[in-house]
Protein backbone atom coordinates (compact mmCIF):
# COMPACT_ATOMS: atom_id res chain seq x y z
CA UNK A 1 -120.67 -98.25 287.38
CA UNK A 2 -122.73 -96.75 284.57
CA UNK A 3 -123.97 -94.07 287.41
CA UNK A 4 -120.64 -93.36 288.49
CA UNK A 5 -119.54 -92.79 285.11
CA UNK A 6 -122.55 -90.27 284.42
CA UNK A 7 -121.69 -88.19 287.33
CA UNK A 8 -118.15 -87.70 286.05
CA UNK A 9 -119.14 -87.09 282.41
CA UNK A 10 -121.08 -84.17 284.24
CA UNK A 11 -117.97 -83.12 286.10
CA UNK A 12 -116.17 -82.72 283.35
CA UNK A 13 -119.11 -80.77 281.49
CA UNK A 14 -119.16 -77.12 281.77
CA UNK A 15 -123.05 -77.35 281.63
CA UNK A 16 -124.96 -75.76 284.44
CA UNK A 17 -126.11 -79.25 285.42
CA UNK A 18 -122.51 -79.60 287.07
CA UNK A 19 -122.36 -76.65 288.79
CA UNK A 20 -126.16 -77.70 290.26
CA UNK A 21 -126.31 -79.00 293.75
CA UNK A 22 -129.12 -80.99 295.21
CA UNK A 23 -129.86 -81.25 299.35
CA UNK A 24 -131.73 -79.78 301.85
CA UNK A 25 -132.80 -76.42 302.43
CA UNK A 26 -134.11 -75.07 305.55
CA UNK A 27 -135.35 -70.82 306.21
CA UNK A 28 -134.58 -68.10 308.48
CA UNK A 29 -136.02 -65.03 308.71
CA UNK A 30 -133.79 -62.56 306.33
CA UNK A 31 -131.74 -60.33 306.48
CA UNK A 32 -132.60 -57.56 304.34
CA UNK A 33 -135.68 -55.79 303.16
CA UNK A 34 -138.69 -57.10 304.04
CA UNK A 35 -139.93 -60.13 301.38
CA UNK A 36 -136.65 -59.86 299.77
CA UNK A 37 -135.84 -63.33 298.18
CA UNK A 38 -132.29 -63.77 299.57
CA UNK A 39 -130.51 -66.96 301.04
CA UNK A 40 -127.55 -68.12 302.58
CA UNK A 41 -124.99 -70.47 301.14
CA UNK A 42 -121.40 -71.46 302.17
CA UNK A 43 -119.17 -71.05 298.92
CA UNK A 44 -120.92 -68.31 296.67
CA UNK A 45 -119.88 -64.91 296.72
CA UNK A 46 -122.46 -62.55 298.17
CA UNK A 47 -124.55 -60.73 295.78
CA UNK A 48 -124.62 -64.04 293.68
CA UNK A 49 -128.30 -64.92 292.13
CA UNK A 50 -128.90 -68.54 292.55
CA UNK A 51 -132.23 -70.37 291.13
CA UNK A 52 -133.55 -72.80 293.83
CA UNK A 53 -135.82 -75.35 292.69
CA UNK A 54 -138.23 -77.54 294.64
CA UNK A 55 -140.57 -80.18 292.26
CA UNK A 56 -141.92 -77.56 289.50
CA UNK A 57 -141.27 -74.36 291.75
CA UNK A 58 -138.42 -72.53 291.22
CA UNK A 59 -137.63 -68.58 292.50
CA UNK A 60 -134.50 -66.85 292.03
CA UNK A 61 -132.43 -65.67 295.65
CA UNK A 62 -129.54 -63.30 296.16
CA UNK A 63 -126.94 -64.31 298.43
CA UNK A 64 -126.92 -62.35 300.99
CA UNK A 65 -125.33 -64.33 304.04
CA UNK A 66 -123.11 -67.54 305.15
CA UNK A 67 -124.95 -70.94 306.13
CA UNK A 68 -126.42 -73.13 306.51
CA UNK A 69 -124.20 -74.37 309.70
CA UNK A 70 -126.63 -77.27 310.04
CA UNK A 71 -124.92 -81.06 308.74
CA UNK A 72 -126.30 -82.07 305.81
CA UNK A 73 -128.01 -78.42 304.62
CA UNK A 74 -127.23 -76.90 301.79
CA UNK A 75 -128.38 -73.69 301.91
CA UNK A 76 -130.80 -71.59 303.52
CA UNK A 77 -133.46 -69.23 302.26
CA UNK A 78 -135.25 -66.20 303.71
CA UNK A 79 -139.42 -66.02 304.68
CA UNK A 80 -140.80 -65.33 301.52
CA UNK A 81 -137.97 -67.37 299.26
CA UNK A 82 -139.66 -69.91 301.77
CA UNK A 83 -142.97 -69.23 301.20
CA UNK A 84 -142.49 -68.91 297.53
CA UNK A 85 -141.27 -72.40 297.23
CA UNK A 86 -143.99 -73.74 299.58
CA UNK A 87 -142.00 -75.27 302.32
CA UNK A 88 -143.25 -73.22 305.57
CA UNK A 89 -145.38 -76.13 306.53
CA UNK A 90 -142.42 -79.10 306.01
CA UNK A 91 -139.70 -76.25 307.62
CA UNK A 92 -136.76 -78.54 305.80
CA UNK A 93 -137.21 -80.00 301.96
CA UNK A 94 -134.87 -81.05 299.23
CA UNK A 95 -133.75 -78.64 296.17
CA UNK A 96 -131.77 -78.13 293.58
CA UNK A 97 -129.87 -74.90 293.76
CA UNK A 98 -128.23 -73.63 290.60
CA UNK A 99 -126.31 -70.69 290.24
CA UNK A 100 -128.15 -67.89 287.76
CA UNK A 101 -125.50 -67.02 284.77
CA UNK A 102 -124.37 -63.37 285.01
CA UNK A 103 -126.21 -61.29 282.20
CA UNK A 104 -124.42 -59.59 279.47
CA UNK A 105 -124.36 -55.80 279.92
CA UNK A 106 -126.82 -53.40 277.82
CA UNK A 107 -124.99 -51.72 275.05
CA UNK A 108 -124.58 -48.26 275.94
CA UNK A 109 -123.65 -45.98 273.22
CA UNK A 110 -122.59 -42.03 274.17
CA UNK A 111 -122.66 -39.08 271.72
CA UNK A 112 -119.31 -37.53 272.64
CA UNK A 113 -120.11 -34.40 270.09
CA UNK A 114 -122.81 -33.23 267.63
CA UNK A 115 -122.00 -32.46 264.26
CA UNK A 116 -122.51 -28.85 263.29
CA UNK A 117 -125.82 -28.33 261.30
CA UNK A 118 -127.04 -31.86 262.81
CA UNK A 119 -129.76 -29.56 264.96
């Protein structure tokens, strides 16, 4: 009950935590440049940062693809997202995969016009 209730106190959260999800993760070789960090995931948009964490490892991917179509997956990361996270050896290991908050533009300011005698 008291576990039940925690979960939906984090539901109702807009932390992070509840937009964190926690499975398996297998790799592929990726699509992209070579020893790009990049994954695949079902629901996030491509182009989408996500931090994957496994124990005190954590690397940041881009989405770059659909999948995992495996049961019970929950997202799949390229060679060197792989090999970053240290799971080449097990081939399939349990993460956390948050999504990576979108960074506030640099302020950009523009001179339009000089004023005369300014130079």
């Amino acid at each position: 009950m008291r576990r039940a209730m925690l979960g939906v106190a984090l539901l109702l959260s807009g932390s992070a935590l509840a937009k964190a999800e926690s499975g398996l993760a297998s790799f592929y070789p990726g699509i992209g440049k070579r020893g790009e960090m990049t994954c695949a995931h079902r629901s996030h948009p491509f182009g989408k940062r996500l931090r994957v964490s496994r124990g005190k490892v954590s690397i940041e991917c881009r989405v770059n693809d659909r999948g995992p179509f495996v049961r019970g997956r929950i997202i799949d990361v390229s060679t060197s997202a792989a090999r970053a996270l240290g799971m080449i050896q097990a081939g399939v290991v349990q993460v956390l995969v948050e999504p990576v908050e979108s960074r506030p533009a640099p302020t950009r300011i523009e001179v339009t016009s000089v004023p005369t005698g300014a130079l």
